[in-house]
PDB file of N, CA and C in Angstrom:
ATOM      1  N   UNK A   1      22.342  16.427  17.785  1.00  0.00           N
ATOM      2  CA  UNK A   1      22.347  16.003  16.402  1.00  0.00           C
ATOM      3  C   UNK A   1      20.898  15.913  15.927  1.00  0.00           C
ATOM      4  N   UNK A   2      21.009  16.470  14.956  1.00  0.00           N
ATOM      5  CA  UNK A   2      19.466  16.375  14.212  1.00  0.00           C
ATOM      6  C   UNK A   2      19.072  15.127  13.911  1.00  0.00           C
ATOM      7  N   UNK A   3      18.020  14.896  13.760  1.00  0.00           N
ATOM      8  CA  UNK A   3      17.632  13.255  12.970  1.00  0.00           C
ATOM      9  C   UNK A   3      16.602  13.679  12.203  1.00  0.00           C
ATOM     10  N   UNK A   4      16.092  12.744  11.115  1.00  0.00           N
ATOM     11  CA  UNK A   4      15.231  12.817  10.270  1.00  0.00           C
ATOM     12  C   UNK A   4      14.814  11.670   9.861  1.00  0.00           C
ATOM     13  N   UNK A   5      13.650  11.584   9.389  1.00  0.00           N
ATOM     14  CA  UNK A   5      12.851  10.528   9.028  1.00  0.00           C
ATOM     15  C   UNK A   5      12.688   9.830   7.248  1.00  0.00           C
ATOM     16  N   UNK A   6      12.780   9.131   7.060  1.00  0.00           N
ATOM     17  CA  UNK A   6      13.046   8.053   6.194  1.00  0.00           C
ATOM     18  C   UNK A   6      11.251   7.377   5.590  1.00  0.00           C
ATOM     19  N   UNK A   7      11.282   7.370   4.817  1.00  0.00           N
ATOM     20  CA  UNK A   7       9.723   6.752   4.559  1.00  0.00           C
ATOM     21  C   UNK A   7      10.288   5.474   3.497  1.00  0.00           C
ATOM     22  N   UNK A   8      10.151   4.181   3.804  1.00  0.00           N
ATOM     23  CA  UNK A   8      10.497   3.315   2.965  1.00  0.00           C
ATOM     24  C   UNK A   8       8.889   2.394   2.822  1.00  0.00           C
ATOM     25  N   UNK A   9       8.281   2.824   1.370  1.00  0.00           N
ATOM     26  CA  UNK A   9       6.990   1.881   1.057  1.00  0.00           C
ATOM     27  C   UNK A   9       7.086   0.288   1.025  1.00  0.00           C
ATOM     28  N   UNK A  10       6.323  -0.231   1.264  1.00  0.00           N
ATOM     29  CA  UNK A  10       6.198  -1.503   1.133  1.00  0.00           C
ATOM     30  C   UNK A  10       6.718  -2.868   2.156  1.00  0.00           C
ATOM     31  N   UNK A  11       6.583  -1.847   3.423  1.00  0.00           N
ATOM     32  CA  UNK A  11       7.215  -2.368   4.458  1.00  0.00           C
ATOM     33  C   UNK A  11       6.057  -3.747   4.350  1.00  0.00           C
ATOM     34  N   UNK A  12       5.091  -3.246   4.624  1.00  0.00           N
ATOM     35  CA  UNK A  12       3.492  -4.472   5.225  1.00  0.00           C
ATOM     36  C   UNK A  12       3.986  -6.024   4.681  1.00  0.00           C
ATOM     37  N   UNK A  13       4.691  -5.304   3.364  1.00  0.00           N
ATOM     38  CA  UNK A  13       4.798  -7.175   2.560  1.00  0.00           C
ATOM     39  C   UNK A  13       5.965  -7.570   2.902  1.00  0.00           C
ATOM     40  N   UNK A  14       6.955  -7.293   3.608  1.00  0.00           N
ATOM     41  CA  UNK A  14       7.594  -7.993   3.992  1.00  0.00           C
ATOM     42  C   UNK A  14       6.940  -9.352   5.238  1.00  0.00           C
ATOM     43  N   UNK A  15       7.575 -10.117   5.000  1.00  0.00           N
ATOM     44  CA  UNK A  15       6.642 -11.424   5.408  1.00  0.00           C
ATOM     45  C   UNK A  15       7.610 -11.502   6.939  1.00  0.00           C
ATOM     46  N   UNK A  16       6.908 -12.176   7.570  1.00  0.00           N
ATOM     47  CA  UNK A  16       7.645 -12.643   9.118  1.00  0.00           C
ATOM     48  C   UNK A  16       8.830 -13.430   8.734  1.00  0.00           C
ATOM     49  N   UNK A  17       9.764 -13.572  10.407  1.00  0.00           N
ATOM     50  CA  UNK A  17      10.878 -13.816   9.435  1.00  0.00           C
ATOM     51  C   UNK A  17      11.420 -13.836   8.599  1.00  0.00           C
ATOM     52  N   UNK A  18      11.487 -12.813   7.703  1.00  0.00           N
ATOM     53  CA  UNK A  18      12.438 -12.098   6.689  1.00  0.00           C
ATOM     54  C   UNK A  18      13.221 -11.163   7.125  1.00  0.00           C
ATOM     55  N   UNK A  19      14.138 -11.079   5.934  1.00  0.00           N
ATOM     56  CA  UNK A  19      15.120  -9.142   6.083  1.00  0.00           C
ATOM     57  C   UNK A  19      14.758  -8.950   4.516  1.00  0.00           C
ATOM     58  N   UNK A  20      14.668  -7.795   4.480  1.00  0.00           N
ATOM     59  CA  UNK A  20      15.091  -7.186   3.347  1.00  0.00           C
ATOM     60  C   UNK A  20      16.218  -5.568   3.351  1.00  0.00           C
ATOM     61  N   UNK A  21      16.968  -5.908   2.339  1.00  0.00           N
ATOM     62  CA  UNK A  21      17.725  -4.212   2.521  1.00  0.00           C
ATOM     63  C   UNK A  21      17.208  -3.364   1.076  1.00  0.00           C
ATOM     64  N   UNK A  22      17.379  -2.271   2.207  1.00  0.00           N
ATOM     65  CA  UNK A  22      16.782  -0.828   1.583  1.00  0.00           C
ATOM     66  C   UNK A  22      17.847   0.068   1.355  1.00  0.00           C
ATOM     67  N   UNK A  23      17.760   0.875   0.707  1.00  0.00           N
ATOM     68  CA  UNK A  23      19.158   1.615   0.504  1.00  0.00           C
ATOM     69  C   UNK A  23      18.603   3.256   0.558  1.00  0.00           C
ATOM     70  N   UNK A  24      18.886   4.087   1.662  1.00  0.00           N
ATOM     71  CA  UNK A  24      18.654   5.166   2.163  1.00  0.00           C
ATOM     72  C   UNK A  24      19.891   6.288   1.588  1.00  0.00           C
ATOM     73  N   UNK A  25      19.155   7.312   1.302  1.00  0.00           N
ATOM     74  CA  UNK A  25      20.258   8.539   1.106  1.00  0.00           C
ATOM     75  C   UNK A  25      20.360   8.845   2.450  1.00  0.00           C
ATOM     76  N   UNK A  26      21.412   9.616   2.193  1.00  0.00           N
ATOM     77  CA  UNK A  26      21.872  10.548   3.926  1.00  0.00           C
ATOM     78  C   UNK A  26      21.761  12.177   3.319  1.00  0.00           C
ATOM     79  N   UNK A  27      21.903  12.908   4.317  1.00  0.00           N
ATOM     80  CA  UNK A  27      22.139  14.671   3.823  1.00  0.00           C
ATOM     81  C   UNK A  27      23.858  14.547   3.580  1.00  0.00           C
ATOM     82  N   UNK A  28      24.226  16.103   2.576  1.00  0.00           N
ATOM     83  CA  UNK A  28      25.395  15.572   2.964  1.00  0.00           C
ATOM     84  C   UNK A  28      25.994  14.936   1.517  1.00  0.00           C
ATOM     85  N   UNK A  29      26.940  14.883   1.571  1.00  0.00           N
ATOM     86  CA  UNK A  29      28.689  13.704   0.573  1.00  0.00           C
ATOM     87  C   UNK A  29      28.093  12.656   0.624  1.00  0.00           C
ATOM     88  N   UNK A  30      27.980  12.276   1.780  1.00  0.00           N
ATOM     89  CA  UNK A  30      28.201  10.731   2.404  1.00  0.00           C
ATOM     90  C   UNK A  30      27.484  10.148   1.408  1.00  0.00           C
ATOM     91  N   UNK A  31      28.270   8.524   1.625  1.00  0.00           N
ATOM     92  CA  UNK A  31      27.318   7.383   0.813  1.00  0.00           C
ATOM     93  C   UNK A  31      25.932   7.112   1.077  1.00  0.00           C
ATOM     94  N   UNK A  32      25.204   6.620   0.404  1.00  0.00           N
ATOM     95  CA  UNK A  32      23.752   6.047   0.991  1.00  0.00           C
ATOM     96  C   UNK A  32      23.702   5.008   1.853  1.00  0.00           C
ATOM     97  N   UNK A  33      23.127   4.661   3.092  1.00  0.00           N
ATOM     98  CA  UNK A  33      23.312   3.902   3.922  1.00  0.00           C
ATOM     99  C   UNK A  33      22.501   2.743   3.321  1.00  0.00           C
ATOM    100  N   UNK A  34      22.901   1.281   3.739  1.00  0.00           N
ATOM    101  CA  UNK A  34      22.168   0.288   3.314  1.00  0.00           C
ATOM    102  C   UNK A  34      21.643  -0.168   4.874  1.00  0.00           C
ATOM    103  N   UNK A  35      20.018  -0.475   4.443  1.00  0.00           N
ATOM    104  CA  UNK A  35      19.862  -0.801   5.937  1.00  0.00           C
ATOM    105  C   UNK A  35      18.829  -2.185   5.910  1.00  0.00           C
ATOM    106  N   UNK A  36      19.069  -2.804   6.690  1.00  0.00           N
ATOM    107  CA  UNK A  36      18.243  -4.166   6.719  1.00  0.00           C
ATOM    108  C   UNK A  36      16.809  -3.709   7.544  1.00  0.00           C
ATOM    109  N   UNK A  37      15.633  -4.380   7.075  1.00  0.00           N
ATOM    110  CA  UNK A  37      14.414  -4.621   7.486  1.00  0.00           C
ATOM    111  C   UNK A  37      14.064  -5.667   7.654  1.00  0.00           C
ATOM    112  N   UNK A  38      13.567  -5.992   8.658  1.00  0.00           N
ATOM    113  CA  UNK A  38      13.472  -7.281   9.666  1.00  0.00           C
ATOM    114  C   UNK A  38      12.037  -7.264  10.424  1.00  0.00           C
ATOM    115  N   UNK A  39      11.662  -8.031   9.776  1.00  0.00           N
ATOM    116  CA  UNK A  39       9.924  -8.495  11.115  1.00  0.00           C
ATOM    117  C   UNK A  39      10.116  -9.787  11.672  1.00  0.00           C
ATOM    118  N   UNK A  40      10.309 -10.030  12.614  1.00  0.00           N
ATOM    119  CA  UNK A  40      10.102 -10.794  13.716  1.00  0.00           C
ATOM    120  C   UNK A  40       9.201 -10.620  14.435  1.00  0.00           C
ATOM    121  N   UNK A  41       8.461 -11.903  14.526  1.00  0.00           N
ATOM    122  CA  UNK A  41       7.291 -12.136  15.311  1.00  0.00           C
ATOM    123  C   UNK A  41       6.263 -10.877  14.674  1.00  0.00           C
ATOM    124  N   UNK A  42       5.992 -10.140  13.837  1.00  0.00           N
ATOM    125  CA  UNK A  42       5.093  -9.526  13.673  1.00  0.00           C
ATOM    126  C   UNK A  42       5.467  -7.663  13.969  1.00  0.00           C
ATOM    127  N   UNK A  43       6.372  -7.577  14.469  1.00  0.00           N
ATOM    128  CA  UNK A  43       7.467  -6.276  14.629  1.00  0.00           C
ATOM    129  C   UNK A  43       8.592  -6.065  13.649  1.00  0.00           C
ATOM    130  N   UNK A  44       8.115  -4.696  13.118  1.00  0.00           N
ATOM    131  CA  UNK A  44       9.426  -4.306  12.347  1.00  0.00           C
ATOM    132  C   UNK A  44      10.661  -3.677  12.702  1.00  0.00           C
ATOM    133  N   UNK A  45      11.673  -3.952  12.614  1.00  0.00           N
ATOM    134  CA  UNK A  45      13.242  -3.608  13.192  1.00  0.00           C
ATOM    135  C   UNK A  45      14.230  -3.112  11.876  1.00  0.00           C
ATOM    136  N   UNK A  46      14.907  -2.144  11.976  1.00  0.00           N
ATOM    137  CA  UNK A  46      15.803  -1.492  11.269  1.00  0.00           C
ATOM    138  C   UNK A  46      17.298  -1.964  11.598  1.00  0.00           C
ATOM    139  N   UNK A  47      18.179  -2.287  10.883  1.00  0.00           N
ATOM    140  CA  UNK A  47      20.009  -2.262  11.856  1.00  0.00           C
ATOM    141  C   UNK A  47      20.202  -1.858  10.583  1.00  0.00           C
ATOM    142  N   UNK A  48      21.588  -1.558  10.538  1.00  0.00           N
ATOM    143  CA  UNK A  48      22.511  -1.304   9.201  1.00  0.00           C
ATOM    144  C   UNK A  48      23.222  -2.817   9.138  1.00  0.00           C
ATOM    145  N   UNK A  49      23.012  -2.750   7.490  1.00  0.00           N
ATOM    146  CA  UNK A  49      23.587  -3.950   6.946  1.00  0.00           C
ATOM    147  C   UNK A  49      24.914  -4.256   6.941  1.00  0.00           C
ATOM    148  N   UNK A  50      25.433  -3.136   7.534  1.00  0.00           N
ATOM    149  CA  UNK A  50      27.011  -3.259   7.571  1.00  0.00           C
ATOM    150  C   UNK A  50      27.073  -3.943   8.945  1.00  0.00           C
ATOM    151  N   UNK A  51      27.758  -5.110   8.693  1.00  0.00           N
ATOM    152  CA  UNK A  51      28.524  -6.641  10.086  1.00  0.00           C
ATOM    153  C   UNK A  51      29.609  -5.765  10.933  1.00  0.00           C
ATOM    154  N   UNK A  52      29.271  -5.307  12.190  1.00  0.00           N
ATOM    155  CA  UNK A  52      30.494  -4.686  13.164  1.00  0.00           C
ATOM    156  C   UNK A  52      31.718  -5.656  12.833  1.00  0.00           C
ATOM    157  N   UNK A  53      31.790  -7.290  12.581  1.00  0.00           N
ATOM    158  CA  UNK A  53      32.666  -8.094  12.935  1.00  0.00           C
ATOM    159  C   UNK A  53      33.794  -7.623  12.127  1.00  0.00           C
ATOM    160  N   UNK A  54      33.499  -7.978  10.464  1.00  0.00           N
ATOM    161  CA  UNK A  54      34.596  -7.380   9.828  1.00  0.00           C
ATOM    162  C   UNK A  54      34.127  -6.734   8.606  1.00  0.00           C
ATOM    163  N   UNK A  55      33.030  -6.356   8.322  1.00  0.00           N
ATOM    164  CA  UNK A  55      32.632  -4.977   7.448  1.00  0.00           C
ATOM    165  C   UNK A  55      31.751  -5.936   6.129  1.00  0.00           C
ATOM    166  N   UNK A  56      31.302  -7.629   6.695  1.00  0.00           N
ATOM    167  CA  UNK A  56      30.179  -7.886   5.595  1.00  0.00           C
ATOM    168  C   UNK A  56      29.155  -7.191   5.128  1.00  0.00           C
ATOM    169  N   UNK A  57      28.237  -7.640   4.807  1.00  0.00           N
ATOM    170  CA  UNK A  57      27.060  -7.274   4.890  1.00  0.00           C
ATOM    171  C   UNK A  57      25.451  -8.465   5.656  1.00  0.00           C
ATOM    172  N   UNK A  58      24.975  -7.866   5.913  1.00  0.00           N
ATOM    173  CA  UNK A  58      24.174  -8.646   6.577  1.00  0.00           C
ATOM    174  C   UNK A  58      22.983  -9.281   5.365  1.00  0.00           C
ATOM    175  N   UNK A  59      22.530 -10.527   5.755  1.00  0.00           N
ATOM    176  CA  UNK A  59      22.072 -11.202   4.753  1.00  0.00           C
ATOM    177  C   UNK A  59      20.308 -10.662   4.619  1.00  0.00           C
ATOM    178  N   UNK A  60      19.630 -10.767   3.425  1.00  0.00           N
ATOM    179  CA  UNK A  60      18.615 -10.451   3.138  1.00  0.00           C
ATOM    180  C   UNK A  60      17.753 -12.013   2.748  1.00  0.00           C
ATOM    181  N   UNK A  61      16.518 -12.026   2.881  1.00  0.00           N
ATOM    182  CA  UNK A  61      15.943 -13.611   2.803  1.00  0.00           C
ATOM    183  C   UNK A  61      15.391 -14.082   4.319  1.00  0.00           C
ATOM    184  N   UNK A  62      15.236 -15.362   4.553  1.00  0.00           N
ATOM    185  CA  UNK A  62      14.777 -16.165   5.900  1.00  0.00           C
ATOM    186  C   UNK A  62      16.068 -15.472   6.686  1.00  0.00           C
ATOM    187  N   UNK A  63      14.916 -15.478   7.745  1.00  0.00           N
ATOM    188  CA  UNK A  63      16.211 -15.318   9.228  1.00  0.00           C
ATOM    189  C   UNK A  63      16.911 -16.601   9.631  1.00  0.00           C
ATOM    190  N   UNK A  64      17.867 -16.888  10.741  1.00  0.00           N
ATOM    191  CA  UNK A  64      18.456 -17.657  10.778  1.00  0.00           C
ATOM    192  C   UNK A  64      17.492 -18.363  12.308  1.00  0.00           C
ATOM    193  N   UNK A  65      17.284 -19.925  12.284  1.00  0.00           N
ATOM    194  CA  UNK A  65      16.125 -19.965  13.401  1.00  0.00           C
ATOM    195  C   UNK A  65      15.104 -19.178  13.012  1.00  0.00           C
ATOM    196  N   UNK A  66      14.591 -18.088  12.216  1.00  0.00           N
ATOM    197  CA  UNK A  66      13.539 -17.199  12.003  1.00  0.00           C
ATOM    198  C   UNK A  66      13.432 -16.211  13.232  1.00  0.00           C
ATOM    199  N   UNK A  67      14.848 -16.014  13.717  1.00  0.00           N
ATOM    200  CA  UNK A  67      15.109 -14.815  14.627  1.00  0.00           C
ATOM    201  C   UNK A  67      16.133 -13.859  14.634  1.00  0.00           C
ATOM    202  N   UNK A  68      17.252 -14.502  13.979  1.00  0.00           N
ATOM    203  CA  UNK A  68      18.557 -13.999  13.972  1.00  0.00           C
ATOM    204  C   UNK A  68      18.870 -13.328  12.562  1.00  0.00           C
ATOM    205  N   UNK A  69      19.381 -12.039  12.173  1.00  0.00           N
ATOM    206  CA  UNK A  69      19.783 -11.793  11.067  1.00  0.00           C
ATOM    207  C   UNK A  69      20.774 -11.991  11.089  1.00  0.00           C
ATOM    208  N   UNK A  70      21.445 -12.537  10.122  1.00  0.00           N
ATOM    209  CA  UNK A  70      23.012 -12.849  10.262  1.00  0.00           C
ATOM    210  C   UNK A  70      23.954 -12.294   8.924  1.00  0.00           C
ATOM    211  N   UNK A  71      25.458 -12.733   9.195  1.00  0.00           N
ATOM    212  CA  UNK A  71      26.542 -11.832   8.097  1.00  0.00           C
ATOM    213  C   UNK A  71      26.941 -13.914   7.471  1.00  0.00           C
ATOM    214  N   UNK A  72      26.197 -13.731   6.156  1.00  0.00           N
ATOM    215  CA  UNK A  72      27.160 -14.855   5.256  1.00  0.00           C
ATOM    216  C   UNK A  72      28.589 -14.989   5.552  1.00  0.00           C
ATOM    217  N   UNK A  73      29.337 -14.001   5.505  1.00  0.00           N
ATOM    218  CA  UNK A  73      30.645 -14.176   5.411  1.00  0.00           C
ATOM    219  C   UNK A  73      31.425 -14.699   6.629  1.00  0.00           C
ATOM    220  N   UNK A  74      31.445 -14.804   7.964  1.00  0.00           N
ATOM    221  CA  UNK A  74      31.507 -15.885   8.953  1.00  0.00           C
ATOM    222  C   UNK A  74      30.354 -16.346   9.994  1.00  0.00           C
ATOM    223  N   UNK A  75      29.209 -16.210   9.230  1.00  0.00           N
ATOM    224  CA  UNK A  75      28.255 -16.728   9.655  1.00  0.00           C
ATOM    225  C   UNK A  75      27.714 -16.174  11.381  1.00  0.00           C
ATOM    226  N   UNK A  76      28.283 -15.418  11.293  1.00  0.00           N
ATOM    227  CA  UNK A  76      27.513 -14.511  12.732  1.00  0.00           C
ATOM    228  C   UNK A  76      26.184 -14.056  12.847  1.00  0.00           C
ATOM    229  N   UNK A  77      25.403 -14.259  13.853  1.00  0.00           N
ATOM    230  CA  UNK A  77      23.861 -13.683  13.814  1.00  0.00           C
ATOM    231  C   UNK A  77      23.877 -12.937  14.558  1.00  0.00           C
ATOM    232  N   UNK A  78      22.905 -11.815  15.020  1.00  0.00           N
ATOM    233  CA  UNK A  78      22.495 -10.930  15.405  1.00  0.00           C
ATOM    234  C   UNK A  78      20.665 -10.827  15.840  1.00  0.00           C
ATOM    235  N   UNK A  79      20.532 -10.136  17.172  1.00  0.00           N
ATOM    236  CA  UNK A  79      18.779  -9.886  17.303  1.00  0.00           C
ATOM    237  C   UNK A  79      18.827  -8.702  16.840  1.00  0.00           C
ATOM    238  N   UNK A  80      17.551  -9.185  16.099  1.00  0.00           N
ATOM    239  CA  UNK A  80      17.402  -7.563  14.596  1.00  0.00           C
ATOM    240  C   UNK A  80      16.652  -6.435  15.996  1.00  0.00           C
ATOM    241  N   UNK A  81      16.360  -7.577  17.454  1.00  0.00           N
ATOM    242  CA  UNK A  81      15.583  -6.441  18.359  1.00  0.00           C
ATOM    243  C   UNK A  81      16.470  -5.397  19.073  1.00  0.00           C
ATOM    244  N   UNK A  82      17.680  -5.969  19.315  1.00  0.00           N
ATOM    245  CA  UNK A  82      19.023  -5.046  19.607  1.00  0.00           C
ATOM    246  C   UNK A  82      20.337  -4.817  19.484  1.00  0.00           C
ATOM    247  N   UNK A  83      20.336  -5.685  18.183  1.00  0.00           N
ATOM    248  CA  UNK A  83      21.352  -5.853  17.652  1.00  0.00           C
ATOM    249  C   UNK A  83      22.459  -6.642  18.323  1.00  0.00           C
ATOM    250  N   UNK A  84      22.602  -6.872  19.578  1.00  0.00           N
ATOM    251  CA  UNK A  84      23.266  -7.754  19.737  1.00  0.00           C
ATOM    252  C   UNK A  84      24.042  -8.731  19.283  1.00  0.00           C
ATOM    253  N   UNK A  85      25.391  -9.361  19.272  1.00  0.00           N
ATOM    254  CA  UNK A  85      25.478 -10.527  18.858  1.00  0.00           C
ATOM    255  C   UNK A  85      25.205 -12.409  19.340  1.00  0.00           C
ATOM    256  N   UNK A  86      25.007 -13.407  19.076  1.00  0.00           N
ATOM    257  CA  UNK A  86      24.476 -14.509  19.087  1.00  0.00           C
ATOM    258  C   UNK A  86      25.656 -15.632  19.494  1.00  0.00           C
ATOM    259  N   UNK A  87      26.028 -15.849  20.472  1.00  0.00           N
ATOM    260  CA  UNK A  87      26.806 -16.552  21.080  1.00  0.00           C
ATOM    261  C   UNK A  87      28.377 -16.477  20.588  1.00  0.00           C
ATOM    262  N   UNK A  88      28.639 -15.248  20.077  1.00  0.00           N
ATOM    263  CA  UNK A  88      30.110 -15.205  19.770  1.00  0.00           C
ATOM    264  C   UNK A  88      30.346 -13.267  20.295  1.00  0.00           C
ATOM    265  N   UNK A  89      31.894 -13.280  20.438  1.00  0.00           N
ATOM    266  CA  UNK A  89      32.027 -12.051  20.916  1.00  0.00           C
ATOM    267  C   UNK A  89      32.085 -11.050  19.871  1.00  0.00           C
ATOM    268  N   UNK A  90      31.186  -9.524  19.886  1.00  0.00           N
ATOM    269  CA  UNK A  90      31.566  -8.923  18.861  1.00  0.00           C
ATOM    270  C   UNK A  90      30.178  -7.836  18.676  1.00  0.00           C
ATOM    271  N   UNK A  91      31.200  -6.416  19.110  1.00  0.00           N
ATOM    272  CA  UNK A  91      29.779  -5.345  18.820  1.00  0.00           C
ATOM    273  C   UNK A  91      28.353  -5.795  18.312  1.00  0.00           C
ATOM    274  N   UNK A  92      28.316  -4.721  19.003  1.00  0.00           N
ATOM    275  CA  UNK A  92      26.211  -5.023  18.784  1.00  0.00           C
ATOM    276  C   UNK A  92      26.216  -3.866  16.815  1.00  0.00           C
ATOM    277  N   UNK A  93      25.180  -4.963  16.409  1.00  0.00           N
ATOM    278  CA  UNK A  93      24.747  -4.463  15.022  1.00  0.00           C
ATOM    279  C   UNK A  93      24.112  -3.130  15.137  1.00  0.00           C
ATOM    280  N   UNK A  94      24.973  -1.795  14.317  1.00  0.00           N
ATOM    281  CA  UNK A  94      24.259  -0.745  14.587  1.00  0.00           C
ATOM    282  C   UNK A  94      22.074  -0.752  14.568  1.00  0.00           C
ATOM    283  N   UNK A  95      21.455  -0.113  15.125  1.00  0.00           N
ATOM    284  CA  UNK A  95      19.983  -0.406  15.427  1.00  0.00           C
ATOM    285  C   UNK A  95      19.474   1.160  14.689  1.00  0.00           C
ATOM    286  N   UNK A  96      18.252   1.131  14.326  1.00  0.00           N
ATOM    287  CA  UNK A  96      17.604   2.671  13.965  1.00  0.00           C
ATOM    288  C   UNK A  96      16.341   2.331  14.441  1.00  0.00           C
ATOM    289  N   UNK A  97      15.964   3.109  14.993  1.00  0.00           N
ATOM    290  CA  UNK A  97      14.344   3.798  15.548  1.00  0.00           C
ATOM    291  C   UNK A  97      13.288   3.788  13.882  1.00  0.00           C
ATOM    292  N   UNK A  98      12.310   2.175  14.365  1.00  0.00           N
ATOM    293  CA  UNK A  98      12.014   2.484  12.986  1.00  0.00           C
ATOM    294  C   UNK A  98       9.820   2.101  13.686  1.00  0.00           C
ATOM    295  N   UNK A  99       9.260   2.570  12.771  1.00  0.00           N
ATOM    296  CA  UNK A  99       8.002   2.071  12.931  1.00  0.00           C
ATOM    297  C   UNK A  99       7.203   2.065  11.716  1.00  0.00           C
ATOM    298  N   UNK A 100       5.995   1.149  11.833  1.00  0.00           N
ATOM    299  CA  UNK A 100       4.873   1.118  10.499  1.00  0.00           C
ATOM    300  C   UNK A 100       3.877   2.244  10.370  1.00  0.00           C
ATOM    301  N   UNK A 101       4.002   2.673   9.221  1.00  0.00           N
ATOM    302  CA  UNK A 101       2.301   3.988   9.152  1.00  0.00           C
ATOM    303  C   UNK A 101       2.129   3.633   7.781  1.00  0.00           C
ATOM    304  N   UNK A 102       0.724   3.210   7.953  1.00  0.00           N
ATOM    305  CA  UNK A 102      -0.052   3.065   6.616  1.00  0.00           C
ATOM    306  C   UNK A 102       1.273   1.825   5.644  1.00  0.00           C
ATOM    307  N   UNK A 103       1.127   1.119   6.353  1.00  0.00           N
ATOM    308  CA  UNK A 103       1.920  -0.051   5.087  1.00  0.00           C
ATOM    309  C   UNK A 103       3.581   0.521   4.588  1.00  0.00           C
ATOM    310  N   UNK A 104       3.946   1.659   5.445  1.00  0.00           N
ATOM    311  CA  UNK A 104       5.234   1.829   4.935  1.00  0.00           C
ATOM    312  C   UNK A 104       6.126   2.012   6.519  1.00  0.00           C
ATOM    313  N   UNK A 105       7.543   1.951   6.096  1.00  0.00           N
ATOM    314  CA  UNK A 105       8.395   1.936   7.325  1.00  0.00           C
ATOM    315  C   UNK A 105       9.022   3.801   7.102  1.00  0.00           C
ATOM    316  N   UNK A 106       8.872   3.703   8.230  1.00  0.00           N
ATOM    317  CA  UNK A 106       9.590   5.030   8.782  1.00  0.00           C
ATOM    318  C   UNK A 106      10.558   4.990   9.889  1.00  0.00           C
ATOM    319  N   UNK A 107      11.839   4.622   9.326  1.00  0.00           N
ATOM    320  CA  UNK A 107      13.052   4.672   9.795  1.00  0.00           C
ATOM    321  C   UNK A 107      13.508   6.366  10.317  1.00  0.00           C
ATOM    322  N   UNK A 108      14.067   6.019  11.605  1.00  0.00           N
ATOM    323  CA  UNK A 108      14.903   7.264  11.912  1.00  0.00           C
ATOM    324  C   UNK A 108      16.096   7.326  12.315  1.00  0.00           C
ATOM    325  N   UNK A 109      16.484   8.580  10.757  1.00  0.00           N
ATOM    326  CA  UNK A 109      18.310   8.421  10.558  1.00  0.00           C
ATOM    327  C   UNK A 109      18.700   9.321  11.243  1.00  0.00           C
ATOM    328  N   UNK A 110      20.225   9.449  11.987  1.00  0.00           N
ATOM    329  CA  UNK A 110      21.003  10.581  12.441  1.00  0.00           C
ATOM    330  C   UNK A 110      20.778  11.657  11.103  1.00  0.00           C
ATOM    331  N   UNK A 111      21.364  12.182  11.391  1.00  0.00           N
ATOM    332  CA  UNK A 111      21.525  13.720  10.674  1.00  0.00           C
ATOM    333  C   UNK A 111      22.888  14.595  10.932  1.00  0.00           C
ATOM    334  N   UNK A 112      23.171  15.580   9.820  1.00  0.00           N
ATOM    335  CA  UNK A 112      24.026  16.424  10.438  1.00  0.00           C
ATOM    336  C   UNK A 112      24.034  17.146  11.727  1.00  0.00           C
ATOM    337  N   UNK A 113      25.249  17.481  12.354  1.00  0.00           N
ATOM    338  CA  UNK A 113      25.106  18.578  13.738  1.00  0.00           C
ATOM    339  C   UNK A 113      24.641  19.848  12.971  1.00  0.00           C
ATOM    340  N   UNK A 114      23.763  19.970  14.429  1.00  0.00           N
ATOM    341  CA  UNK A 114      23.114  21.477  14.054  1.00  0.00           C
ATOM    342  C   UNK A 114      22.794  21.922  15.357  1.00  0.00           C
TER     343      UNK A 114
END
C-alpha cells in the first residue's frame, strides 16, 4: 500500500499537553479523515479522532492527567504514544507515523493499493 505525506502548519503552537484535530483529505471518494494532534511531554503524536469503543470522537483541549487523550462520550482515555487504551478493555486508538519539520507536522497517511 502506498502512503503519503500530509503537511499540517502550525504544529510548533500547539502547547504541551494538548490535542488538537486537523481534518486531512484522503485520495480517492473517501471522506476526509479527522485526526487528533497531541504533544506530550514535548513529542508530537497523530491517532484518528475516531473512539474504537463506539465511534465518538476523541476530545480536543487539555489532556486527561496531561497524558491521556480521551472520548467525552464514555469517558475512555487513550496514550496518544500508542494508542492504547487506559484501564478499561477496548482496541487500541488507530496511530499515524507523524513528525515536526520547520514548525509544521507531517503526518503519514495510508494510501490507495498500488
Amino acid at each position: 500500500m502506498k502512503r503519503r505525506i500530509v503537511r499540517v502548519p502550525g504544529a510548533s503552537r500547539l502547547e504541551d499537553g494538548h490535542a488538537r484535530k486537523v481534518v486531512v483529505p484522503v485520495d480517492g471518494d473517501g471522506p476526509a479523515l479527522e485526526i487528533v494532534l497531541v504533544r506530550r511531554a514535548g513529542i508530537l503524536y497523530a491517532l484518528d479522532s475516531l473512539c474504537p469503543h463506539e465511534g465518538g470522537r476523541l476530545a480536543e483541549g487539555p489532556l486527561w492527567e496531561g497524558r491521556y487523550v480521551y472520548c467525552p462520550l464514555h469517558l475512555y482515555r487513550f496514550d496518544p504514544r500508542t494508542g492504547a487504551s487506559i484501564e478499561v478493555e477496548c482496541d487500541r486508538a488507530r496511530t499515524y507515523p507523524v513528525r515536526e519539520v520547520d514548525g509544521a507536522a507531517e503526518i503519514e497517511i495510508p494510501g490507495e493499493r498500488g
